[in-house]
N, C-alpha and C. Protein backbone atom coordinates (compact mmCIF):
# COMPACT_ATOMS: atom_id res chain seq x y z
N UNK A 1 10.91 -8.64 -7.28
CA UNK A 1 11.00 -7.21 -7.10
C UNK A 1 12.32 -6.66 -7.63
N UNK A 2 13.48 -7.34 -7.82
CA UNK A 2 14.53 -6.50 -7.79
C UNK A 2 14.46 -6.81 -9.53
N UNK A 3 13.94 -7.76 -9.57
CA UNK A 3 14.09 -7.31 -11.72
C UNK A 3 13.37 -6.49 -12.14
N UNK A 4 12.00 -5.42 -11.16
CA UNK A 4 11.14 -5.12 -11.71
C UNK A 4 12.18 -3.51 -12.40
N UNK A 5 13.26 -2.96 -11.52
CA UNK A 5 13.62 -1.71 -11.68
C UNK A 5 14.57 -1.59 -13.25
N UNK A 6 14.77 -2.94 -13.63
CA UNK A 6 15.39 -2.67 -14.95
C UNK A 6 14.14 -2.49 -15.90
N UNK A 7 12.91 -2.84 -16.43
CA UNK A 7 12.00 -2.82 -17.23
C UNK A 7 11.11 -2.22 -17.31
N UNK A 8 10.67 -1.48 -15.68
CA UNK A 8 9.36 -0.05 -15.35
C UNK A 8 9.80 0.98 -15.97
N UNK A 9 10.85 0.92 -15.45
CA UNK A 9 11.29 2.61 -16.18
C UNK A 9 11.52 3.04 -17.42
N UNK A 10 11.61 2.76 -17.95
CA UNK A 10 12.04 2.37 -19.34
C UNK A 10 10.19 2.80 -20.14
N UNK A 11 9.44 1.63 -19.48
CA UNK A 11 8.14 1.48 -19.87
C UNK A 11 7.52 2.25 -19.65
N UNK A 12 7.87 3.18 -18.85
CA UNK A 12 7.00 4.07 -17.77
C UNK A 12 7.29 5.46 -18.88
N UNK A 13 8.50 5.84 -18.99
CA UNK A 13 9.07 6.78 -20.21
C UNK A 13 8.33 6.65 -21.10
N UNK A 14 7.97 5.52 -22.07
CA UNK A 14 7.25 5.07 -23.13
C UNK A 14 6.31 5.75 -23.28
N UNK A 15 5.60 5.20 -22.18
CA UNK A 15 3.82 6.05 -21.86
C UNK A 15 3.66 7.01 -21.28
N UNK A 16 5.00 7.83 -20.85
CA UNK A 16 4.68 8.94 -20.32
C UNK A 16 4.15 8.94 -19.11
N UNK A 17 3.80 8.23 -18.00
CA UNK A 17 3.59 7.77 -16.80
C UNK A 17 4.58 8.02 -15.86
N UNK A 18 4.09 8.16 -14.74
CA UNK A 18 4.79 8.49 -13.25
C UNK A 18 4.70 6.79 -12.88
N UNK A 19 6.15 6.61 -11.63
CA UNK A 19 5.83 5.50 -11.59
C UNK A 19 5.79 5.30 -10.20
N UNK A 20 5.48 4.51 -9.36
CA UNK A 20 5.33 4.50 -8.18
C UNK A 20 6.01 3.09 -7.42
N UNK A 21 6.66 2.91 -6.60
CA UNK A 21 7.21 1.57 -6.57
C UNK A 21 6.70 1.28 -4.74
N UNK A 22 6.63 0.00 -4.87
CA UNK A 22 5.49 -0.68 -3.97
C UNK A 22 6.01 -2.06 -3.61
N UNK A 23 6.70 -2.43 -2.37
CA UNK A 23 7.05 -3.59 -2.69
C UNK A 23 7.03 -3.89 -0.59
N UNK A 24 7.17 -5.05 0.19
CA UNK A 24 7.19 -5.27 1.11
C UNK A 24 8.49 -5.38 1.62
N UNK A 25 9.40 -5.51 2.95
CA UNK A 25 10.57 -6.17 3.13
C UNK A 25 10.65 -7.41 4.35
N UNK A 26 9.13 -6.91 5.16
CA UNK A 26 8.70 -8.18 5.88
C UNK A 26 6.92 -7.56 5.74
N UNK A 27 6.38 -8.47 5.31
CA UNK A 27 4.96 -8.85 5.28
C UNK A 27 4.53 -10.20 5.24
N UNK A 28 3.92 -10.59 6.12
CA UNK A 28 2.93 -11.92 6.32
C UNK A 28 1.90 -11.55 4.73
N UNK A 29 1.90 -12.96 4.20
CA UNK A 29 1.07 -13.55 3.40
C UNK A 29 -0.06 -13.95 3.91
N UNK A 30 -1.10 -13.01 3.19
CA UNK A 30 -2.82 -12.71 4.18
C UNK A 30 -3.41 -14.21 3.79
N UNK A 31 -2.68 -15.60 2.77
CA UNK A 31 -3.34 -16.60 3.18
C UNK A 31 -2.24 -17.66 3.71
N UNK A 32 -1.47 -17.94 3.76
CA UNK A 32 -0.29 -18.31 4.31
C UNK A 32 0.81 -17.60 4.91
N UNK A 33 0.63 -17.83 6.42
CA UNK A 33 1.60 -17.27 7.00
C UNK A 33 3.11 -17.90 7.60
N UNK A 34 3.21 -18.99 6.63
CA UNK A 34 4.61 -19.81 6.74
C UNK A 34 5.29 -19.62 5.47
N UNK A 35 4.82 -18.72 4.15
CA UNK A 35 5.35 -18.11 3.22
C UNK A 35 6.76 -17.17 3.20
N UNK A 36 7.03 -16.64 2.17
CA UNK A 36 8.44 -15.99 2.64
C UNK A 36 7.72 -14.75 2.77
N UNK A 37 8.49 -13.97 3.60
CA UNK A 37 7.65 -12.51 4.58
C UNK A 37 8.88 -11.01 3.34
N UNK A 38 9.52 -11.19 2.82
CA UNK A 38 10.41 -10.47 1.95
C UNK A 38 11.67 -10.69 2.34
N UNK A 39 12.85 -9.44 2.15
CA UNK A 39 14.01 -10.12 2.02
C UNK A 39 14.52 -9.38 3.55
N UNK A 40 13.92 -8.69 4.97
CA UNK A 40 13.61 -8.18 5.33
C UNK A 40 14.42 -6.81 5.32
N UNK A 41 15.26 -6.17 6.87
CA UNK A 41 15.08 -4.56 6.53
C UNK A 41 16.45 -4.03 5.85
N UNK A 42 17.29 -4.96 6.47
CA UNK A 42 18.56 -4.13 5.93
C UNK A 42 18.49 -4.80 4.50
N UNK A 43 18.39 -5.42 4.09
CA UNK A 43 18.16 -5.57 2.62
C UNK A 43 17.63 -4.90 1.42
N UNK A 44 16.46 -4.72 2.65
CA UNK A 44 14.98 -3.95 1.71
C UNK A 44 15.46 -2.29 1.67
N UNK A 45 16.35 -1.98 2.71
CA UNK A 45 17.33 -0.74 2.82
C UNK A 45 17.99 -0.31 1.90
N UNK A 46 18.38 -1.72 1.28
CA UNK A 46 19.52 -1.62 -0.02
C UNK A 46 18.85 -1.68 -1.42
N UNK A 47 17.70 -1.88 -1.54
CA UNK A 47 17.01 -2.13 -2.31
C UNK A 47 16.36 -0.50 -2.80
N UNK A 48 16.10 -0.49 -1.21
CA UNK A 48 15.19 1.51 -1.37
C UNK A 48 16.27 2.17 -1.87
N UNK A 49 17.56 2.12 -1.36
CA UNK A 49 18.59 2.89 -2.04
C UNK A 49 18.60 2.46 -3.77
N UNK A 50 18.60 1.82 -3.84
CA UNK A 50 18.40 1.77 -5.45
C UNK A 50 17.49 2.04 -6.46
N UNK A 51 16.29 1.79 -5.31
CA UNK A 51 15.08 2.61 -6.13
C UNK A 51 15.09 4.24 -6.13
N UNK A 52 15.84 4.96 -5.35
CA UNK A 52 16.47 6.38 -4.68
C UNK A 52 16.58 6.76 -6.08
N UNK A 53 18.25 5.72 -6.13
CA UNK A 53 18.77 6.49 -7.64
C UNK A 53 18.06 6.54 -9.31
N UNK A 54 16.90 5.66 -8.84
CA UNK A 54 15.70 6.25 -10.14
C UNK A 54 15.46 6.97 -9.97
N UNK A 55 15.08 7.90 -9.19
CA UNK A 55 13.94 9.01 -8.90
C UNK A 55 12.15 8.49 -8.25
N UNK A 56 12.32 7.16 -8.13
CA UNK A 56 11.15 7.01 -8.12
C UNK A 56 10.41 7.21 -6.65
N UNK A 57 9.15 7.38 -6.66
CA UNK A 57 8.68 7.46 -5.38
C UNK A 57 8.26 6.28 -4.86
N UNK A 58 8.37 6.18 -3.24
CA UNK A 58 7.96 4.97 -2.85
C UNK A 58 6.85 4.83 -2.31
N UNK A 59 6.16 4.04 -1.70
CA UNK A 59 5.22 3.72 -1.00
C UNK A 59 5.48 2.47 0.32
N UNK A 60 5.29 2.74 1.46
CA UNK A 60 6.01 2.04 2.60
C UNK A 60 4.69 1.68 3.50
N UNK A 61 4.94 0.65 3.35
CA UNK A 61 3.58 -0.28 4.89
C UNK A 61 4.60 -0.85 5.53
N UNK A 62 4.15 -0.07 6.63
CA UNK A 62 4.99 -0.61 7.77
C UNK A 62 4.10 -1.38 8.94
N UNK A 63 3.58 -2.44 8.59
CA UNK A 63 2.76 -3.37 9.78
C UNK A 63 3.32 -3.63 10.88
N UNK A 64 4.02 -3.01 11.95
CA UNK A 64 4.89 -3.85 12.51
C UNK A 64 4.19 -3.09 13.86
N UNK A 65 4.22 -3.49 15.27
CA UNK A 65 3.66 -3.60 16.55
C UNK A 65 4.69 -1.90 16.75
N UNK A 66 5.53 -1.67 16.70
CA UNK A 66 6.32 -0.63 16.78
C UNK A 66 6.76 -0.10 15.30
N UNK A 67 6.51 1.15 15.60
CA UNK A 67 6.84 1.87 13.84
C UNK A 67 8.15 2.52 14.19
N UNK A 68 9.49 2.34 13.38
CA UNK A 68 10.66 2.95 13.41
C UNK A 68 10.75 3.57 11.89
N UNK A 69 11.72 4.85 11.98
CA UNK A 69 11.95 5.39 10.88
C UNK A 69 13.45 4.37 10.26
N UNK A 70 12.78 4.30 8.96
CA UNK A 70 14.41 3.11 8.15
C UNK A 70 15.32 4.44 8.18
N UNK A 71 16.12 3.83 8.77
CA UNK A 71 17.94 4.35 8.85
C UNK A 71 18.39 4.45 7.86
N UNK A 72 18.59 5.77 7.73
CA UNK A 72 19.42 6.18 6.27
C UNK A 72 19.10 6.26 4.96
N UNK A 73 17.57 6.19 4.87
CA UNK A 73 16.98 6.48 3.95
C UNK A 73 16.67 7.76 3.27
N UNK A 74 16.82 8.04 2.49
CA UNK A 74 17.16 9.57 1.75
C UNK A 74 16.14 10.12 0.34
N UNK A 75 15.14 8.91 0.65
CA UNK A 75 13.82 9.26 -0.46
C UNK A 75 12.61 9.07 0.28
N UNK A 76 11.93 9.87 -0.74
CA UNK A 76 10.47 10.23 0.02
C UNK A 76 9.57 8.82 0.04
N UNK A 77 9.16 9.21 1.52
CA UNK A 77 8.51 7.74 1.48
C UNK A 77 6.90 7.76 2.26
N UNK A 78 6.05 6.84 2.07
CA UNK A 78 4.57 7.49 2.36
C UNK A 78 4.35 6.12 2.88
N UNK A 79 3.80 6.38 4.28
CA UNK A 79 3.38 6.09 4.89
C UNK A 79 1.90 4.96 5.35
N UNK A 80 1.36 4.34 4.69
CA UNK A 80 0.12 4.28 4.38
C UNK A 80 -1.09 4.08 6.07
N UNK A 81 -2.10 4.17 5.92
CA UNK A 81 -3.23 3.65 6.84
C UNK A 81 -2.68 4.14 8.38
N UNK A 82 -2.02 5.26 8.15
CA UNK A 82 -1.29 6.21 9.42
C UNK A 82 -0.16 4.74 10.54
N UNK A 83 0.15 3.35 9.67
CA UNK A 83 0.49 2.51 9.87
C UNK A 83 0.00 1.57 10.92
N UNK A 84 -1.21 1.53 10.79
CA UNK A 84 -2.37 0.82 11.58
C UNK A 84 -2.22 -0.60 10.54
N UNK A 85 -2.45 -1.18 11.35
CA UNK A 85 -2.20 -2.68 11.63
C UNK A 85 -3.84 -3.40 11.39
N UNK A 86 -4.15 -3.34 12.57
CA UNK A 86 -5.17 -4.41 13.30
C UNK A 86 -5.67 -3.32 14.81
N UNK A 87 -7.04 -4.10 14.89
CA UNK A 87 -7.38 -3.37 16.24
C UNK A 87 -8.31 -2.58 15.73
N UNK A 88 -9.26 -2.23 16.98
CA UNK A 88 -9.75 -1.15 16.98
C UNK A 88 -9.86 0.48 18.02
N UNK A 89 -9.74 1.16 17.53
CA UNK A 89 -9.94 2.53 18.22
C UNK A 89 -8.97 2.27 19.55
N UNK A 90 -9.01 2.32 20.66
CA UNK A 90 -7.84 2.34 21.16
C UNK A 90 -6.58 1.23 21.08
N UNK A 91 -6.97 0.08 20.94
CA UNK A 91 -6.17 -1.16 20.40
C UNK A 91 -5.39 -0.53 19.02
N UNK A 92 -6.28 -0.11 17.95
CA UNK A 92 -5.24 0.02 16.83
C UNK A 92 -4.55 0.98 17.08
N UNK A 93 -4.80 2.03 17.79
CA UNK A 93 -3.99 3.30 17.64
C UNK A 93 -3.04 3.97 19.06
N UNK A 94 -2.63 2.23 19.50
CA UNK A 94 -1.85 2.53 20.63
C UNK A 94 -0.36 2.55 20.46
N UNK A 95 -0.22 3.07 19.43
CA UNK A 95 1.05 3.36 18.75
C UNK A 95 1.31 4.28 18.22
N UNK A 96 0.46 5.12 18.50
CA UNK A 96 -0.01 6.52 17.46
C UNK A 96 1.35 7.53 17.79
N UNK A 97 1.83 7.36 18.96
CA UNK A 97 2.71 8.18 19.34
C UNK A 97 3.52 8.50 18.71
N UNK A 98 4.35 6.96 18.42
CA UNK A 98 5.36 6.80 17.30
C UNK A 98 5.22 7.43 16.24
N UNK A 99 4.14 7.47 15.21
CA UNK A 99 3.76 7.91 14.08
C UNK A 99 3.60 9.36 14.11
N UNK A 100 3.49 10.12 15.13
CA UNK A 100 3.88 11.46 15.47
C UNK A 100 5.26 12.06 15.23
N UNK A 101 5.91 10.96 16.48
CA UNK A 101 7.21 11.00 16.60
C UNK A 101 7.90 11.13 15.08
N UNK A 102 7.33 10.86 13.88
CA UNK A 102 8.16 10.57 12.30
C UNK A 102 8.12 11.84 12.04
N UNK A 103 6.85 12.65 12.18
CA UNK A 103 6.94 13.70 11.81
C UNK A 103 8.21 14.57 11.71
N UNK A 104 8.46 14.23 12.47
CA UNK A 104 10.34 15.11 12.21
C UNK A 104 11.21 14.82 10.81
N UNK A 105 11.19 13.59 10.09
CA UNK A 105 11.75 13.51 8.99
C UNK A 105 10.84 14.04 7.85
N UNK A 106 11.49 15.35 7.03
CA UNK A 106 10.40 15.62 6.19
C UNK A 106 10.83 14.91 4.70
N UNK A 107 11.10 13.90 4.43
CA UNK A 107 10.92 13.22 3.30
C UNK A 107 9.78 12.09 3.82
N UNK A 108 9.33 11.96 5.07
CA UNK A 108 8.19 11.12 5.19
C UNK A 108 6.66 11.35 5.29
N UNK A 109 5.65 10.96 4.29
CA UNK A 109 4.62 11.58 4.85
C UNK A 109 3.63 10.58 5.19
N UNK A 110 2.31 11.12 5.56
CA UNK A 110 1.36 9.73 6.20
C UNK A 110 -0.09 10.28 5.62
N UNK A 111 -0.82 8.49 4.92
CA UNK A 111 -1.85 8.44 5.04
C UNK A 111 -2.75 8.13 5.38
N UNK A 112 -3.92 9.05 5.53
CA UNK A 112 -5.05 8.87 6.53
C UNK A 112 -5.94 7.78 5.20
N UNK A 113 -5.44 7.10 4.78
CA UNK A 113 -6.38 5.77 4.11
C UNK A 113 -6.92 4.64 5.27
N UNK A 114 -8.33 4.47 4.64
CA UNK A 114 -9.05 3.18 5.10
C UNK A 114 -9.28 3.62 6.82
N UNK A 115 -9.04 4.81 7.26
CA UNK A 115 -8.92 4.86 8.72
C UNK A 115 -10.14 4.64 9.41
N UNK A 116 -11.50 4.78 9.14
CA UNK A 116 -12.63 3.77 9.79
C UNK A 116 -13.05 2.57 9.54
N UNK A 117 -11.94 1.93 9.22
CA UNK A 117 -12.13 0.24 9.54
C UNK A 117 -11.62 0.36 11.12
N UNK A 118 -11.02 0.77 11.24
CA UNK A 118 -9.99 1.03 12.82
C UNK A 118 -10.80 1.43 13.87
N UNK A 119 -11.96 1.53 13.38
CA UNK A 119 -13.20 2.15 14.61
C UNK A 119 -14.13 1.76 14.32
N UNK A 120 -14.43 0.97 15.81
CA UNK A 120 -16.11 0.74 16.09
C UNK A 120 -17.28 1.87 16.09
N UNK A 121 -16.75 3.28 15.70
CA UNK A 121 -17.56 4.03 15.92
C UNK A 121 -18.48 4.13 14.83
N UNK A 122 -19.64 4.83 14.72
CA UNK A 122 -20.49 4.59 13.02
C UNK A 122 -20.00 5.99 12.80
N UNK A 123 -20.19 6.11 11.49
CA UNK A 123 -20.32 7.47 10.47
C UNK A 123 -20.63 8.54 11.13
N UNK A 124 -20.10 9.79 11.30
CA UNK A 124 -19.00 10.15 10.82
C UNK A 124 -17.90 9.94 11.82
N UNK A 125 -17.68 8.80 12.54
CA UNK A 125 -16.11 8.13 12.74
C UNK A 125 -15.63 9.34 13.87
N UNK A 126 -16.58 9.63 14.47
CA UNK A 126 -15.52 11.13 14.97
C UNK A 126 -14.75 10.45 16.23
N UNK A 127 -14.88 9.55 16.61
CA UNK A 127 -13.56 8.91 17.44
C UNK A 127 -12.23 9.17 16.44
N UNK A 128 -12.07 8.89 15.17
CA UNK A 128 -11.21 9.28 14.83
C UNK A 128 -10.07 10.91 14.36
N UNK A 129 -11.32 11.65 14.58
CA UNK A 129 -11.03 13.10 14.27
C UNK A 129 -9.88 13.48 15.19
N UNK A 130 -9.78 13.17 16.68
CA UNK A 130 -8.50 13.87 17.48
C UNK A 130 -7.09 13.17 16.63
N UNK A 131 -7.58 11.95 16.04
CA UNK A 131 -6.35 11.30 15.59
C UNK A 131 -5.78 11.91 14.32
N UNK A 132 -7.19 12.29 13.37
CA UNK A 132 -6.92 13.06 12.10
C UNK A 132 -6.08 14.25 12.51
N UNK A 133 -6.67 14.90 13.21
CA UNK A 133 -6.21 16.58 14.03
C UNK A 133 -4.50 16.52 14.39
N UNK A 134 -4.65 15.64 14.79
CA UNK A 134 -3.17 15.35 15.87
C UNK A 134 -1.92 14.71 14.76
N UNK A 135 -2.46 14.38 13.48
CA UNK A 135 -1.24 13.74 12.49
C UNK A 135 -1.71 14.88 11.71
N UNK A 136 -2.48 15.95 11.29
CA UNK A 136 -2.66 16.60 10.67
C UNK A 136 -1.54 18.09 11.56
N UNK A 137 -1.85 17.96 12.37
CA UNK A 137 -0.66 19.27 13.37
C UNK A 137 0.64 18.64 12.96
N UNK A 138 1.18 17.46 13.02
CA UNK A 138 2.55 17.07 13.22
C UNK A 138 3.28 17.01 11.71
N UNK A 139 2.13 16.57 10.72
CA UNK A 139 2.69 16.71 9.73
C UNK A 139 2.16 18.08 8.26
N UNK A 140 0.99 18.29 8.55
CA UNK A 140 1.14 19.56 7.91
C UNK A 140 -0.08 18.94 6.59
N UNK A 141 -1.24 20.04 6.42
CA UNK A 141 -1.60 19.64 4.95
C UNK A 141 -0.84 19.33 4.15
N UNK A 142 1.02 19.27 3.66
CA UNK A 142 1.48 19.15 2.75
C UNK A 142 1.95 17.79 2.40
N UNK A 143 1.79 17.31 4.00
CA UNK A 143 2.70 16.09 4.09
C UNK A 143 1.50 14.78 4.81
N UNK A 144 0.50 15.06 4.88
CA UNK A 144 -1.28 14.22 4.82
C UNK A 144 -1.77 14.32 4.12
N UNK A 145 -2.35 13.01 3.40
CA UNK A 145 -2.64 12.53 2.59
C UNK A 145 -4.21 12.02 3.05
N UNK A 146 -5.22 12.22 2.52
CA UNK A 146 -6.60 11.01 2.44
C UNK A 146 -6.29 10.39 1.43
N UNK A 147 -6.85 8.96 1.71
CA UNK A 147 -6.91 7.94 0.47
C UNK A 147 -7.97 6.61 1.32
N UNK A 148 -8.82 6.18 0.21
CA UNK A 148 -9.89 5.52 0.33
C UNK A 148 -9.41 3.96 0.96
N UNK A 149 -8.99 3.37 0.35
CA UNK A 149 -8.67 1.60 0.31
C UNK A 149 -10.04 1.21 0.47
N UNK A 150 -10.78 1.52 -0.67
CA UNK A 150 -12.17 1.29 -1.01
C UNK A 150 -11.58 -0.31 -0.82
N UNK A 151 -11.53 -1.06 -1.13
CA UNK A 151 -11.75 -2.38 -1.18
C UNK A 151 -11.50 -3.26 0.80
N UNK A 152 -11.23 -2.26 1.22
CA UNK A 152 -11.12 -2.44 2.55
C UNK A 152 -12.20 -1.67 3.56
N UNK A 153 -12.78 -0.54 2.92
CA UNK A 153 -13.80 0.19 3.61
C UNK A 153 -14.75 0.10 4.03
N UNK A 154 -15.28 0.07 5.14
CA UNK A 154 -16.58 -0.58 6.00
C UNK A 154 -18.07 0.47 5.69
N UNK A 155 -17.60 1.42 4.74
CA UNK A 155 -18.67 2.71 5.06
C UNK A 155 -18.44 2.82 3.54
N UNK A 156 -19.67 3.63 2.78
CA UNK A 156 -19.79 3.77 2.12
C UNK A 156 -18.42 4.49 1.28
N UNK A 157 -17.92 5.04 -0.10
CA UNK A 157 -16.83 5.52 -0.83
C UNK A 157 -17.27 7.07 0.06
N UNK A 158 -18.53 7.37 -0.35
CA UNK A 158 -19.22 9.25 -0.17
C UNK A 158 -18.69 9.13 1.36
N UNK A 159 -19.24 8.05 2.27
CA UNK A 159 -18.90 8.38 3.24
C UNK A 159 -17.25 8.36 3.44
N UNK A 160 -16.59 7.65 3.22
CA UNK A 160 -14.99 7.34 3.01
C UNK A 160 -14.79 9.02 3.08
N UNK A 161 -15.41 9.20 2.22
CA UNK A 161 -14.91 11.23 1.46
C UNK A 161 -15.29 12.12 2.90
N UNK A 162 -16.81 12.00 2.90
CA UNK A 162 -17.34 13.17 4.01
C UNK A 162 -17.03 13.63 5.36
N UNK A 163 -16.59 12.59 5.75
CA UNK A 163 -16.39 12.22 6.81
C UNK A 163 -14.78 13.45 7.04
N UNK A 164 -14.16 12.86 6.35
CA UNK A 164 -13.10 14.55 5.98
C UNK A 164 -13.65 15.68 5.54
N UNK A 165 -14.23 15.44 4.43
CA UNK A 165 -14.32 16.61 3.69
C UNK A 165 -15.43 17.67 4.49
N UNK A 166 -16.27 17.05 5.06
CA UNK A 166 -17.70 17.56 5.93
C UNK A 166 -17.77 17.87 6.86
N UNK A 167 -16.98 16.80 7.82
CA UNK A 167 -17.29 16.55 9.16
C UNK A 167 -16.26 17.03 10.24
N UNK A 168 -15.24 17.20 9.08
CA UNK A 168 -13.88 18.13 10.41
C UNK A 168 -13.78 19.51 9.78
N UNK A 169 -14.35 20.11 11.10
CA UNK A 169 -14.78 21.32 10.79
C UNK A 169 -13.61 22.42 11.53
N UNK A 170 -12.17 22.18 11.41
CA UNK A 170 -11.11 22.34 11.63
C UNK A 170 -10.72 22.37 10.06
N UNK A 171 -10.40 21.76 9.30
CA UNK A 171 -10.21 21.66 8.08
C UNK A 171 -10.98 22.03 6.84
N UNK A 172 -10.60 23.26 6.21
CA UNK A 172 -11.64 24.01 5.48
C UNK A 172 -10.49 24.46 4.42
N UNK A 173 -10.84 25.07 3.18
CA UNK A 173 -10.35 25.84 1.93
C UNK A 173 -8.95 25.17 1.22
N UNK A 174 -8.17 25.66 1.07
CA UNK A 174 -6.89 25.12 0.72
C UNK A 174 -5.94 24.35 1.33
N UNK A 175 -6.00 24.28 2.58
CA UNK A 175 -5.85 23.36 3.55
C UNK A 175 -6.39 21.52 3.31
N UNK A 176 -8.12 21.80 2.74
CA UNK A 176 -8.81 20.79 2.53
C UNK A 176 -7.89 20.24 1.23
N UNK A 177 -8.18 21.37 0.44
CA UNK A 177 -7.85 20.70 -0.76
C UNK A 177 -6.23 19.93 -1.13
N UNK A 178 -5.52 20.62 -0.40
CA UNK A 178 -4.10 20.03 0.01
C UNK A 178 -4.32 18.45 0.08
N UNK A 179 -4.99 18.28 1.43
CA UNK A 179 -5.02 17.14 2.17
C UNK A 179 -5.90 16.02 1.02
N UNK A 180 -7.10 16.21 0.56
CA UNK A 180 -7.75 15.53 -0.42
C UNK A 180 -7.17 15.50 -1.69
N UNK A 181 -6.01 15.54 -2.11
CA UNK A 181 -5.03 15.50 -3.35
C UNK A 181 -4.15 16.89 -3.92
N UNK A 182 -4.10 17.60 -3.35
CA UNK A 182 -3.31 18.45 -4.35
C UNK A 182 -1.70 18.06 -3.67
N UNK A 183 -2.07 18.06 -2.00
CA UNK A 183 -0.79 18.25 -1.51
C UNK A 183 -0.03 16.52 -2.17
N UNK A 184 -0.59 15.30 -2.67
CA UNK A 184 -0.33 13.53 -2.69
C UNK A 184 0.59 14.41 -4.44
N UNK A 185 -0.40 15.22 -5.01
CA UNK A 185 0.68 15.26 -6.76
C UNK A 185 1.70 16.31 -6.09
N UNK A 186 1.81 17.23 -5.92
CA UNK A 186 2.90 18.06 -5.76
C UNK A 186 4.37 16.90 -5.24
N UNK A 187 3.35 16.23 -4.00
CA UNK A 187 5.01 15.17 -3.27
C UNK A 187 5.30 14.39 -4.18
N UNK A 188 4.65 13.79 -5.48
CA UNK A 188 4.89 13.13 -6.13
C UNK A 188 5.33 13.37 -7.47
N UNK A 189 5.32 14.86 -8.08
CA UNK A 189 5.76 15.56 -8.66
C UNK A 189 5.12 15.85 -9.81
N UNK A 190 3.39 15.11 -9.26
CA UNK A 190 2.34 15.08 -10.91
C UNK A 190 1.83 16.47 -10.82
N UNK A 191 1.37 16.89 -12.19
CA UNK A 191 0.57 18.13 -12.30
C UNK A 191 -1.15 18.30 -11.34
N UNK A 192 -1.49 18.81 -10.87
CA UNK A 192 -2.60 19.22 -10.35
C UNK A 192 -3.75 19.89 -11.17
């Protein structure tokens, strides 16, 4: 990871591309879990600071039993799978509090990706809607995100979509469209 920031950018200019940087600072290895987990936080701290002074945007999974905001971090950073772990419906989202609680830093935002794997409930998932509602109040269409993690999704892609786009009937017009991508390019600084 740390050689990748001399050669992306550069490449990324080339092609005219946005670049997005993606990397762990403790993650378990999904087939070995006696592997190295990254370099962990205060490191990975020093690391985000350097990815800062690119400009680049980050992307942050935070798997951890308790979600804390990284100290002293000063670039925008996204949140993924509203930082759900494991579990279901009340098991996964007995941490939800915390992830409220972030709302206060506005360089952080959160996405509602892959969020009915997290529930035993069937289509349309509406066990999850108070949860959509409740990170959707704290952080704002500008700063929620939908995103699929089709390769993780228990329900169809349409359903992945409808289930927002259809079924929360709280969320309608420019608001919607925020939340289903306009508001993910604006934070990221792509054209719409």
């Amino acid at each position: 990871t740390c050689a990748l920031p001399i050669s992306l950018p550069a490449l990324a200019k080339k092609r005219g591309a946005a670049l997005v940087f993606k990397a762990s600072y403790d993650k378990a290895n999904r087939t070995s879990h006696g592997s190295f987990r990254g370099p962990g936080l205060e490191e990975g701290l020093r690391i985000l600071e350097r990815v800062r002074a690119l400009r680049w945007c980050v992307r942050v999974l935070l798997f951890r039993r308790h979600i804390e905001a990284p100290r002293g971090v000063r670039l925008r950073l996204t949140l993924d799978h509203f930082g759900l772990h494991e579990g279901k419906d009340d098991e996964a989202f007995k941490h939800f509090e915390n992830l409220i609680a972030l709302a206060k830093f506005p360089n952080l935002c959160v996405k509602a990706s892959c969020l009915p794997l997290y529930t035993r409930d069937a289509y349309p998932f509406r066990a999850l809607h108070p949860y959509l509602r409740r990170a959707y109040n704290a952080f704002g269409a500008h700063r929620m995100f939908w995103g699929s993690d089709l390769s993780r999704l228990p329900c169809s892609y349409r359903q992945g979509i409808t289930y927002v786009t259809e079924e929360l009937d709280w969320l309608k017009g420019s608001e919607l469209d925020r939340v289903m991508g306009r508001a993910l390019c604006q934070w990221l600084g792509w054209p719409y």
